[in-house]
PDB file of N, CA and C in Angstrom:
ATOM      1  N   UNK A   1      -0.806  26.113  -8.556  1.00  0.00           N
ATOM      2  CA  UNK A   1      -1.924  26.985  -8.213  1.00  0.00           C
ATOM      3  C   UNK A   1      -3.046  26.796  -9.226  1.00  0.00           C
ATOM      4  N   UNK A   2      -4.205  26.951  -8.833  1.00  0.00           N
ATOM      5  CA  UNK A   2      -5.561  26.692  -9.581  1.00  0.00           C
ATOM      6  C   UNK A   2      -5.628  27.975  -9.791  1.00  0.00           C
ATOM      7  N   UNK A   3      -6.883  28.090 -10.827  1.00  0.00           N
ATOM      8  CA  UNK A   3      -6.996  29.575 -11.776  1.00  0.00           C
ATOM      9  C   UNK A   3      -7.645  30.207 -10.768  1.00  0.00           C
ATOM     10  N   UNK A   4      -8.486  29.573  -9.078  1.00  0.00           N
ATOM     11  CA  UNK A   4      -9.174  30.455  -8.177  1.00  0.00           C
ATOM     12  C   UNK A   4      -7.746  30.650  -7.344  1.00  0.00           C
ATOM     13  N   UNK A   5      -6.536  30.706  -7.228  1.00  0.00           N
ATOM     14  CA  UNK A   5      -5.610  30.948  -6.288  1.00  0.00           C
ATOM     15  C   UNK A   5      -5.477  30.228  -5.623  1.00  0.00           C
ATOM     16  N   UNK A   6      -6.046  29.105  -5.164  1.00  0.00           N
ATOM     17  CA  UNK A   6      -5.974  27.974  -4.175  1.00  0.00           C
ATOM     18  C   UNK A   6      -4.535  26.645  -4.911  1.00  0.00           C
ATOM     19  N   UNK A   7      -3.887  26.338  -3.902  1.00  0.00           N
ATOM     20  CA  UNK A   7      -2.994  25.239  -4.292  1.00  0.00           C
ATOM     21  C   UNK A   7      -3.446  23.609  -4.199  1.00  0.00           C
ATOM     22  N   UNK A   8      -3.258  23.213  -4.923  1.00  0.00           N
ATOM     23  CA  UNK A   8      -3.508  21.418  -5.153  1.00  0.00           C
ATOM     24  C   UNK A   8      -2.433  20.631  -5.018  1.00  0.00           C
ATOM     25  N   UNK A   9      -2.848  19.917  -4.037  1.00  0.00           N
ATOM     26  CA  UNK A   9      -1.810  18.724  -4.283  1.00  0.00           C
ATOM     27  C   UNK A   9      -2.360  17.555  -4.780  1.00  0.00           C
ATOM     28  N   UNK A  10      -1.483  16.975  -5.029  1.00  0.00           N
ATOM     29  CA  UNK A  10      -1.592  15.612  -5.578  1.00  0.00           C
ATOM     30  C   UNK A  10      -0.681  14.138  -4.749  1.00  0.00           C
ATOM     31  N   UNK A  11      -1.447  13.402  -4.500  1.00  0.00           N
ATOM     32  CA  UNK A  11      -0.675  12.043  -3.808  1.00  0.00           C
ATOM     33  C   UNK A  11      -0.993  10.928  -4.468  1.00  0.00           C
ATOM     34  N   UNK A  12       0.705  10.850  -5.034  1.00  0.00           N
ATOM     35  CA  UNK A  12       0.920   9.650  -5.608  1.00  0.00           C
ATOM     36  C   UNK A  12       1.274   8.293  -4.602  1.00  0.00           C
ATOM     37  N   UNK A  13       0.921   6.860  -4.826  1.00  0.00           N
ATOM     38  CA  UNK A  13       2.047   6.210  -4.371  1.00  0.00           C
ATOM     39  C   UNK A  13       3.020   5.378  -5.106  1.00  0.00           C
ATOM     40  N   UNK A  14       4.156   4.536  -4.799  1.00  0.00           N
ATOM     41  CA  UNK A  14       5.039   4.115  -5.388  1.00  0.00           C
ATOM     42  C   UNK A  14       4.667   2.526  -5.642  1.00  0.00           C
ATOM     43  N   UNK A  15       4.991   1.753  -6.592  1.00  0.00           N
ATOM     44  CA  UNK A  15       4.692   0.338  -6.602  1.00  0.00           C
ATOM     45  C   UNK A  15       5.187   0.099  -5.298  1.00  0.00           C
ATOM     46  N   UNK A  16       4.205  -0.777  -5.016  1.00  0.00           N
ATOM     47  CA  UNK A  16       4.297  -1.748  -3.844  1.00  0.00           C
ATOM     48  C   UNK A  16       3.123  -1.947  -2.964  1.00  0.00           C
ATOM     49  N   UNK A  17       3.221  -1.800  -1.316  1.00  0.00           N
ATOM     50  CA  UNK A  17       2.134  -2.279  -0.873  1.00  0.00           C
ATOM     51  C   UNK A  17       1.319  -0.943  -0.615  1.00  0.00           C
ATOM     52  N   UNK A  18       0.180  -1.243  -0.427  1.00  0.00           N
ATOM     53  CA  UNK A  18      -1.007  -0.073  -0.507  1.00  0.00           C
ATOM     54  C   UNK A  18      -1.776  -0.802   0.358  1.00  0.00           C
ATOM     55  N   UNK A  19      -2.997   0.330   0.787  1.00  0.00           N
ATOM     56  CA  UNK A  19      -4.227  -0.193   1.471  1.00  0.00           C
ATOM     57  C   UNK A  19      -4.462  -1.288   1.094  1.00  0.00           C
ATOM     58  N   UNK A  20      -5.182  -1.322   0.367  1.00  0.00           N
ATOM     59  CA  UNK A  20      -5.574  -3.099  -0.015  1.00  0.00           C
ATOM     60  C   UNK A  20      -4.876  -3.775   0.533  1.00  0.00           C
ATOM     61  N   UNK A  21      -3.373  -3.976   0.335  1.00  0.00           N
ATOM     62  CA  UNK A  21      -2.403  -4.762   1.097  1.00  0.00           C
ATOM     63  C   UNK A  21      -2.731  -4.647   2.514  1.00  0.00           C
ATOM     64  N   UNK A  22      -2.383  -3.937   3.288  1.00  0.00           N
ATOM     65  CA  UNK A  22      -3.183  -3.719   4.702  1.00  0.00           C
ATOM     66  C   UNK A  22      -4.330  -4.346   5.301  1.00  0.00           C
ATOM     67  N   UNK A  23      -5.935  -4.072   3.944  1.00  0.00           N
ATOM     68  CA  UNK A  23      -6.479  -4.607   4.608  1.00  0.00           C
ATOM     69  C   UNK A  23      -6.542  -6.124   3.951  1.00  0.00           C
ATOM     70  N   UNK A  24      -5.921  -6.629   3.316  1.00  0.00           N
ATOM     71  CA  UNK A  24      -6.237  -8.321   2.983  1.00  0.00           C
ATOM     72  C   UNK A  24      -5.357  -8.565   4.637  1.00  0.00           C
ATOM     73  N   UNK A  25      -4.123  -8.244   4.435  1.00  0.00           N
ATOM     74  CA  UNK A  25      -3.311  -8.642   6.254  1.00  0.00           C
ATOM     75  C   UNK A  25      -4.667  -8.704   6.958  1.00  0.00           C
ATOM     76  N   UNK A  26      -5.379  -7.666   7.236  1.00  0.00           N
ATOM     77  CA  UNK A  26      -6.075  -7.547   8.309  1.00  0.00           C
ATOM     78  C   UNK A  26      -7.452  -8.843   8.510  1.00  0.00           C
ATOM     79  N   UNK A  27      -7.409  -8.890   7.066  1.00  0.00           N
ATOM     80  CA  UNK A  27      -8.717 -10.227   7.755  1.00  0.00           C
ATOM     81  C   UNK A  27      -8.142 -11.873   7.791  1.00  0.00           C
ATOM     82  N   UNK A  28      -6.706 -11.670   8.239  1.00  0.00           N
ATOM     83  CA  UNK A  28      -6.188 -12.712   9.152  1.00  0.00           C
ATOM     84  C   UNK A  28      -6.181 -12.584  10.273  1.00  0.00           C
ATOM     85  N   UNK A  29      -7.069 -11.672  10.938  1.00  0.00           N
ATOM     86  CA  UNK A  29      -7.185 -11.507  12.147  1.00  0.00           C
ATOM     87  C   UNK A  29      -8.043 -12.352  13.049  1.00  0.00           C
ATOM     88  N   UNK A  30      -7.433 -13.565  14.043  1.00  0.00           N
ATOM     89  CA  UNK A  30      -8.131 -14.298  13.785  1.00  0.00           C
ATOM     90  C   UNK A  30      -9.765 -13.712  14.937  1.00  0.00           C
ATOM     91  N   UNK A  31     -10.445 -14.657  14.882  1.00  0.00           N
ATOM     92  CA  UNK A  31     -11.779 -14.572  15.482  1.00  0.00           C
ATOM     93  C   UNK A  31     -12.558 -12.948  15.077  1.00  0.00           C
ATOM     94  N   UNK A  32     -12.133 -12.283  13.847  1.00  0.00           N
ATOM     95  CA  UNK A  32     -12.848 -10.852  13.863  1.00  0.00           C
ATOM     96  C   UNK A  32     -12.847 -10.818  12.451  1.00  0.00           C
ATOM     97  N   UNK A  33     -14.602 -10.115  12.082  1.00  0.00           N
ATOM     98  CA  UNK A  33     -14.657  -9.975  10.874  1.00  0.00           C
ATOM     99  C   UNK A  33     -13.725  -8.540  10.352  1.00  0.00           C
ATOM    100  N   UNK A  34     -13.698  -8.299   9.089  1.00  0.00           N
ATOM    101  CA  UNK A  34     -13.231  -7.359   8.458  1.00  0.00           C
ATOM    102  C   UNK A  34     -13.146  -5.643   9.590  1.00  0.00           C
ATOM    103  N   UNK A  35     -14.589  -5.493   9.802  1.00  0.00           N
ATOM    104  CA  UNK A  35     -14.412  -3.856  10.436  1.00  0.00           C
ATOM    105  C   UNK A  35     -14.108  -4.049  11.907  1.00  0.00           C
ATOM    106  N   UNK A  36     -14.285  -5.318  12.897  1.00  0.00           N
ATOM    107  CA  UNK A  36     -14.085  -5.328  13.559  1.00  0.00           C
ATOM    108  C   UNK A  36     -12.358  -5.508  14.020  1.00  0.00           C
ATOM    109  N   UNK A  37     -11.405  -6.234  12.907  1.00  0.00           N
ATOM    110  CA  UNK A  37     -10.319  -5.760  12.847  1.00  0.00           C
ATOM    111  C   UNK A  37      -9.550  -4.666  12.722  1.00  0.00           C
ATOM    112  N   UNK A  38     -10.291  -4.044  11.679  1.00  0.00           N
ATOM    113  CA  UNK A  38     -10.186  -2.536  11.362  1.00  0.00           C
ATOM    114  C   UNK A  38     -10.284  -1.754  12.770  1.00  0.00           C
ATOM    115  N   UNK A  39     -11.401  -1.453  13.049  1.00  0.00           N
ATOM    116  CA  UNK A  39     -11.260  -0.881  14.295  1.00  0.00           C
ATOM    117  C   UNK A  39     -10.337  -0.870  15.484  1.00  0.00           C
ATOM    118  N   UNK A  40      -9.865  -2.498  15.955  1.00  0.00           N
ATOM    119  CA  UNK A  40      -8.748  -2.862  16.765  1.00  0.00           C
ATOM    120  C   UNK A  40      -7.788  -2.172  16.080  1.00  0.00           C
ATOM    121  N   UNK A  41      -7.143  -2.406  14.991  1.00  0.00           N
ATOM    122  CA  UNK A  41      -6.379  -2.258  14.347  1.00  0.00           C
ATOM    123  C   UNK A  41      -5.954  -0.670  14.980  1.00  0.00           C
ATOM    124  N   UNK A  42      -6.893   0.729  14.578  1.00  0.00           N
ATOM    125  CA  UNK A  42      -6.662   1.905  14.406  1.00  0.00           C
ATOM    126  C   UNK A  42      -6.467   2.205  15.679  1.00  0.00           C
ATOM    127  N   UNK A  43      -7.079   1.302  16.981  1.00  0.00           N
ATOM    128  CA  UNK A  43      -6.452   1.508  18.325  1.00  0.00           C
ATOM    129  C   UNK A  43      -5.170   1.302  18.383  1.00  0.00           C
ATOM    130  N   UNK A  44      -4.990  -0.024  17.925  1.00  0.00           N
ATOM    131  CA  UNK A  44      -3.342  -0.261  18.059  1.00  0.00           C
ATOM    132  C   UNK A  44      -2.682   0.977  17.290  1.00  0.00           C
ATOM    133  N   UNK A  45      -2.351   1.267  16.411  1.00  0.00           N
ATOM    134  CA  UNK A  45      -1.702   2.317  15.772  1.00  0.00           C
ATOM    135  C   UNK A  45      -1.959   3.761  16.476  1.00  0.00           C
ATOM    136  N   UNK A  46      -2.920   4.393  17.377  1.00  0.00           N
ATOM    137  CA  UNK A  46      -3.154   5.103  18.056  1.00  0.00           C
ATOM    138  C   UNK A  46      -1.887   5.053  19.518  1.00  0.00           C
ATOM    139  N   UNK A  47      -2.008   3.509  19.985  1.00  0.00           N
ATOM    140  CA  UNK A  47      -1.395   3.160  21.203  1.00  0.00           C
ATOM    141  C   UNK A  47      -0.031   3.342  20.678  1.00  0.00           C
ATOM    142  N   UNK A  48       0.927   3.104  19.496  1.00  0.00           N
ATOM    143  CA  UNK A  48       1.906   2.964  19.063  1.00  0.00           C
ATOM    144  C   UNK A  48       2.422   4.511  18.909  1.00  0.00           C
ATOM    145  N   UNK A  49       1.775   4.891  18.492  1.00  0.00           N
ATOM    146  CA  UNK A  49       1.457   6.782  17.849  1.00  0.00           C
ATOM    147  C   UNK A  49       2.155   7.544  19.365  1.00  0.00           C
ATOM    148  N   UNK A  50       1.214   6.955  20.197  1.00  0.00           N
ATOM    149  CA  UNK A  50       1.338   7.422  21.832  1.00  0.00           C
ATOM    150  C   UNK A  50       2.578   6.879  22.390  1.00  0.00           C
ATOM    151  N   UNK A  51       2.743   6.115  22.166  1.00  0.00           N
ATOM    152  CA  UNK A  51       4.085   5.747  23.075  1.00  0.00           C
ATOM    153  C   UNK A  51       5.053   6.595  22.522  1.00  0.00           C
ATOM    154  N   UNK A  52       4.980   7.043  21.433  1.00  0.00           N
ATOM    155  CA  UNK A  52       6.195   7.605  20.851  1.00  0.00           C
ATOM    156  C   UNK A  52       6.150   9.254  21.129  1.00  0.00           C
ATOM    157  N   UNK A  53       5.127   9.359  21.029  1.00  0.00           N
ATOM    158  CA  UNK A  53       4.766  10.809  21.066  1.00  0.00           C
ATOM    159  C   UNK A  53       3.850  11.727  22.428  1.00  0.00           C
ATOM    160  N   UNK A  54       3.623  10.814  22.820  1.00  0.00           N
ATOM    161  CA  UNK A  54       2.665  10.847  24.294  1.00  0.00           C
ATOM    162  C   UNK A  54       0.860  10.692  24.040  1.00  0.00           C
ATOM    163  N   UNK A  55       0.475  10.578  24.654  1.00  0.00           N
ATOM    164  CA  UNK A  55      -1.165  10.521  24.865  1.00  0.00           C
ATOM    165  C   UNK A  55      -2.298  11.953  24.409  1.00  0.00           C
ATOM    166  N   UNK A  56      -1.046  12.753  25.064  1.00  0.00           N
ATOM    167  CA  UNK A  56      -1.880  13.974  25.153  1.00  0.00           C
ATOM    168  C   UNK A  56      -1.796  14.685  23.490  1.00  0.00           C
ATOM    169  N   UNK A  57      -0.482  13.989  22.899  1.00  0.00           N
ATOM    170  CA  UNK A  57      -0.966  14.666  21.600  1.00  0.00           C
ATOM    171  C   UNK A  57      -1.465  14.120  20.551  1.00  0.00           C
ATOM    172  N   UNK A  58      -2.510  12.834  20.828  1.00  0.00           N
ATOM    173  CA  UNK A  58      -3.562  12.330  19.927  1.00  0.00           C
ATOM    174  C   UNK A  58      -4.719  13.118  19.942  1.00  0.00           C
ATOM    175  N   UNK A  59      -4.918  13.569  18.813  1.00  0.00           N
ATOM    176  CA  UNK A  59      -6.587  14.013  18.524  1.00  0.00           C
ATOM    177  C   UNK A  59      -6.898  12.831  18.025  1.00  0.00           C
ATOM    178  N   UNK A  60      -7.663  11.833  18.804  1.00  0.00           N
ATOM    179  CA  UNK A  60      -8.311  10.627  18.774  1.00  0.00           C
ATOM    180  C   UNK A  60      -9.673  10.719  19.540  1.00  0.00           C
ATOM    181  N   UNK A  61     -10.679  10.213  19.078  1.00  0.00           N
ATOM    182  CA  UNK A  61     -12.067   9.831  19.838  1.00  0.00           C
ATOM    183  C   UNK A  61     -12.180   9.199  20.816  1.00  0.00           C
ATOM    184  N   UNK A  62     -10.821   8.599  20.842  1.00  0.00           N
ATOM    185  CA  UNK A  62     -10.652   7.244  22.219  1.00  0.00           C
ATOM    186  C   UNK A  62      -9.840   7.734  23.210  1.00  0.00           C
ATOM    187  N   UNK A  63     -10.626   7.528  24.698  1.00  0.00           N
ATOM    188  CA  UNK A  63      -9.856   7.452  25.973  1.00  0.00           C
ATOM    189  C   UNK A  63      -7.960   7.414  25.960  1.00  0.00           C
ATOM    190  N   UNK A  64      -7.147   7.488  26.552  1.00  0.00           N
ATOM    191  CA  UNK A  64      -6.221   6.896  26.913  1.00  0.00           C
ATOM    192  C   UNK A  64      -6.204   5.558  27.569  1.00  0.00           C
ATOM    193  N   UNK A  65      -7.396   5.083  28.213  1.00  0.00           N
ATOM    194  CA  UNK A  65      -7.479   4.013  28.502  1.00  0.00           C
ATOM    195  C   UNK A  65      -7.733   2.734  27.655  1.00  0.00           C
ATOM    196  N   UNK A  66      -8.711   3.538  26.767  1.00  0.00           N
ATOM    197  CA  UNK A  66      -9.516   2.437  25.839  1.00  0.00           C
ATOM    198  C   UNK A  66      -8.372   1.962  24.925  1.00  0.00           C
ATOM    199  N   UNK A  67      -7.207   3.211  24.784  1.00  0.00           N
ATOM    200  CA  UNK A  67      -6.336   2.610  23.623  1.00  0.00           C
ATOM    201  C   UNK A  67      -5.503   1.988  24.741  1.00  0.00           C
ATOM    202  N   UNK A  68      -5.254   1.681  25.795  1.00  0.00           N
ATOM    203  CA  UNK A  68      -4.172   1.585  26.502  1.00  0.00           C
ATOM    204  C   UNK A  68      -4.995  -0.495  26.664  1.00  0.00           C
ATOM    205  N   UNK A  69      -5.930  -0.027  26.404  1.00  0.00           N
ATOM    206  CA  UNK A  69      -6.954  -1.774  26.996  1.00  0.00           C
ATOM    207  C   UNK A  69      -6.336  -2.469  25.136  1.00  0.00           C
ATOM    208  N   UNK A  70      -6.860  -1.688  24.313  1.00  0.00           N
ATOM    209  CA  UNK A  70      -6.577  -2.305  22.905  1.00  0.00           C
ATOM    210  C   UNK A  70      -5.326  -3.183  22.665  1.00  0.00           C
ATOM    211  N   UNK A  71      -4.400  -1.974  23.167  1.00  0.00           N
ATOM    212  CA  UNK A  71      -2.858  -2.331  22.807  1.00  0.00           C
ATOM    213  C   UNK A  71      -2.583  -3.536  23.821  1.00  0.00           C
ATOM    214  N   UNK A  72      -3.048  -3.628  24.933  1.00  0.00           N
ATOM    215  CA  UNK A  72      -2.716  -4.794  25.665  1.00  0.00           C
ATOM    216  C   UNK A  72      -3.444  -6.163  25.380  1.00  0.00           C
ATOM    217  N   UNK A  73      -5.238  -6.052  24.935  1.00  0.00           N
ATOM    218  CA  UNK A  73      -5.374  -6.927  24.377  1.00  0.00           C
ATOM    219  C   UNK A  73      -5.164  -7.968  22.928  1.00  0.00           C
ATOM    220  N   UNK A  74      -4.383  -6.712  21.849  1.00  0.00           N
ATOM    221  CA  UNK A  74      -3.411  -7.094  21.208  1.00  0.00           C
ATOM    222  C   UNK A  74      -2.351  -7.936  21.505  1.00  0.00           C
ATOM    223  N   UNK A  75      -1.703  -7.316  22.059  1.00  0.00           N
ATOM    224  CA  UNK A  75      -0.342  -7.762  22.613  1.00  0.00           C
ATOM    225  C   UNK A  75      -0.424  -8.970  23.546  1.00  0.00           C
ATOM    226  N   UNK A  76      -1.668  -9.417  24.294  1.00  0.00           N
ATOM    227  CA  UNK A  76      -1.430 -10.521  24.847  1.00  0.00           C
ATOM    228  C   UNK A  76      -1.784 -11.737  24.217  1.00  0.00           C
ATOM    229  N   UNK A  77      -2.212 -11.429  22.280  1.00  0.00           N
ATOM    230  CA  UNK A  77      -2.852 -12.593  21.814  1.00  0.00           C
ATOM    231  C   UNK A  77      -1.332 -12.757  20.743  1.00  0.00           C
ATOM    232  N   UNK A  78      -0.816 -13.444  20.667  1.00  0.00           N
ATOM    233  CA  UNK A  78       0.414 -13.769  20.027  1.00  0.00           C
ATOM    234  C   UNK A  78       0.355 -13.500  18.578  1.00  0.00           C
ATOM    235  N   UNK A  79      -1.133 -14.794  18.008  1.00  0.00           N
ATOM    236  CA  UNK A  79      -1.742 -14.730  16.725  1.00  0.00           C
ATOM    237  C   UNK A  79      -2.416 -13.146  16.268  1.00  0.00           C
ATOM    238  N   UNK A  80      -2.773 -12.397  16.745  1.00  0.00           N
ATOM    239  CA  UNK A  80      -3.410 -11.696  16.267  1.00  0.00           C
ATOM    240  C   UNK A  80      -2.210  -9.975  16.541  1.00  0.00           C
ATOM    241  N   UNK A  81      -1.121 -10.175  17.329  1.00  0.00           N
ATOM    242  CA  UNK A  81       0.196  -9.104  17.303  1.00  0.00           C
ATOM    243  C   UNK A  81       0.643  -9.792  15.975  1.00  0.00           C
ATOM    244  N   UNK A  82       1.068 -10.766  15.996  1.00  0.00           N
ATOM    245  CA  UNK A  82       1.677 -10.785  14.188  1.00  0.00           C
ATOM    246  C   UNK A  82       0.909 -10.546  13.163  1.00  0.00           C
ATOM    247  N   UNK A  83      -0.659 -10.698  12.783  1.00  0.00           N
ATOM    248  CA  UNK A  83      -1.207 -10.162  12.047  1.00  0.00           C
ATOM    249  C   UNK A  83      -1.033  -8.773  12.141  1.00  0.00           C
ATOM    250  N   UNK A  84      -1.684  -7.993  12.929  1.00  0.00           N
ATOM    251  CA  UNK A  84      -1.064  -6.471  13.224  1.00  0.00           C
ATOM    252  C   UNK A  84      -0.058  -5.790  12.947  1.00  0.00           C
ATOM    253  N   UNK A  85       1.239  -6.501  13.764  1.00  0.00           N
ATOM    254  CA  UNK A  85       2.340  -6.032  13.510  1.00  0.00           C
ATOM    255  C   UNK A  85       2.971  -6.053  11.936  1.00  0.00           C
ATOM    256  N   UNK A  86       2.409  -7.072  11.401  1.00  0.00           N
ATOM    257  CA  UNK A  86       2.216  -7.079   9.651  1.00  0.00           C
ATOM    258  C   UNK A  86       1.755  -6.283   8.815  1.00  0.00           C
ATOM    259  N   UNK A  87       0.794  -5.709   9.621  1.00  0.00           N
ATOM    260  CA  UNK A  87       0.114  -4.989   8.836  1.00  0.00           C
ATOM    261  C   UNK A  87       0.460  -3.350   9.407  1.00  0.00           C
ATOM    262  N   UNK A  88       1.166  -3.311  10.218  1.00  0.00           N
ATOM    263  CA  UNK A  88       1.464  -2.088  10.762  1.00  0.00           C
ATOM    264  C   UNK A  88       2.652  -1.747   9.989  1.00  0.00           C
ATOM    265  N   UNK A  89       3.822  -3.003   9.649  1.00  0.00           N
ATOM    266  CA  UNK A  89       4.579  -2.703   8.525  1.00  0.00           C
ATOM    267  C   UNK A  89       4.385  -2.379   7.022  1.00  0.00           C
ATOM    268  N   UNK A  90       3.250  -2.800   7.021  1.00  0.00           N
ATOM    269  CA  UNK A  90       2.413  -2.464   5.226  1.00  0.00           C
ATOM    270  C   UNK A  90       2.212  -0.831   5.215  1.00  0.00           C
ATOM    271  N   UNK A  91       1.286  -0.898   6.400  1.00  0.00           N
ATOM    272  CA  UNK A  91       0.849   0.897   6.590  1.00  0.00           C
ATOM    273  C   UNK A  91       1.875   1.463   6.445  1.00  0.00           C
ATOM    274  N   UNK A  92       2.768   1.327   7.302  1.00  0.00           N
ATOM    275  CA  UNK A  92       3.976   2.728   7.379  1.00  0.00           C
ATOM    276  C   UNK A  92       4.865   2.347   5.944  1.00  0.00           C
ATOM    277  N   UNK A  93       4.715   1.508   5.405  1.00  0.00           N
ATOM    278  CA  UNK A  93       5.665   1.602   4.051  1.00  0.00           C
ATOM    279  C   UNK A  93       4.763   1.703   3.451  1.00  0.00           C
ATOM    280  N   UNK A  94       3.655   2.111   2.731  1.00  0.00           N
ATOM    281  CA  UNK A  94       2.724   3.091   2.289  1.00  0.00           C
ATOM    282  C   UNK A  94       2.828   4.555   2.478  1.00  0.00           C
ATOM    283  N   UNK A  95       2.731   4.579   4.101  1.00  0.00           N
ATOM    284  CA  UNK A  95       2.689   5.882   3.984  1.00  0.00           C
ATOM    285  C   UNK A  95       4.268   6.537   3.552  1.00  0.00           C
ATOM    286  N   UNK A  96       5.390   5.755   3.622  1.00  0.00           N
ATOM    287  CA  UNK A  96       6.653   6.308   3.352  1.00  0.00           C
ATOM    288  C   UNK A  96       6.690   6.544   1.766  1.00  0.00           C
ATOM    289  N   UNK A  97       6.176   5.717   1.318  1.00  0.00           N
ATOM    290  CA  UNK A  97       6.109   5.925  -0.564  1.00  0.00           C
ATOM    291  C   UNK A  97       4.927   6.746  -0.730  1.00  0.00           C
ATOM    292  N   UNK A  98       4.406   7.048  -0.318  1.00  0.00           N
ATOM    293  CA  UNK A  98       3.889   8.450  -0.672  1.00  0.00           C
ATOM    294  C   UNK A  98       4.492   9.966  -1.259  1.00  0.00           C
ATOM    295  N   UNK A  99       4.055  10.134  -1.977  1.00  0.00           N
ATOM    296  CA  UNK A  99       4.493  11.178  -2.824  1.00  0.00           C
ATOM    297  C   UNK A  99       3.764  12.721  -3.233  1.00  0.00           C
ATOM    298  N   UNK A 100       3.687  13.736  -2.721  1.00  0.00           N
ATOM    299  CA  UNK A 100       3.134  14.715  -2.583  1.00  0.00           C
ATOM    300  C   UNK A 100       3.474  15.468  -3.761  1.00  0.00           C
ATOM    301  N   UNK A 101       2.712  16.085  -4.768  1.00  0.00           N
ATOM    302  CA  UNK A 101       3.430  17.242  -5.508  1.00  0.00           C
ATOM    303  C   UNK A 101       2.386  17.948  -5.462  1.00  0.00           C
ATOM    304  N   UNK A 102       3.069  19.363  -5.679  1.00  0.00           N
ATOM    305  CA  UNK A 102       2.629  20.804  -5.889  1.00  0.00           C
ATOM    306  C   UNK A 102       1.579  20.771  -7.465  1.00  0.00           C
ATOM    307  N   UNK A 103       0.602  21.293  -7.494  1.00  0.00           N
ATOM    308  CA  UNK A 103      -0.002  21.593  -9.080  1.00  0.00           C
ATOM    309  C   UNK A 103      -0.146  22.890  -8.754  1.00  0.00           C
TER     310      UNK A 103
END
């Protein structure tokens, strides 16, 4: 607790891969600069999010369609699902070494 009553957290992460890691993966993406991967990218992880959890419970800016067009035009480029899917394994073992504490 802070001296105004409000609680702080703090997020640590653990050695290993981090953003950075993520985004160097990501500009092997082939034919797309840096944000334009990025962007694909946060569709795909949206479309992935959804399959697991359904559509309706993304608070996302994007259609169900638009992510539903992403994930397929992903998925039908071979080269650019293994960049992704690479980097979709970086993200989630980031976010698993994450470390929350109380101050």
């Amino acid at each position: 607790k802070r001296k105004d009553g409000q609680t702080e957290y703090l997020i640590e992460s653990k050695e290993g891969v981090n953003l950075s890691s993520v985004v160097d993966t990501l500009k092997g993406a082939p034919g797309m600069n840096a944000e334009a991967a990025n962007k694909l990218f946060t569709l795909y992880l949206a479309g992935k999010r959804a399959e697991r959890v359904g559509y309706n419970k993304l608070n996302f800016s994007k259609t169900e369609s638009e992510i539903r067009s992403a994930v397929t035009q992903i998925e039908g480029n071979k080269e650019l699902l293994g960049v992704f899917e690479k980097a979709r394994t970086q993200y989630n073992n980031y976010n698993r070494n994450l470390k929350i504490s109380h101050n």
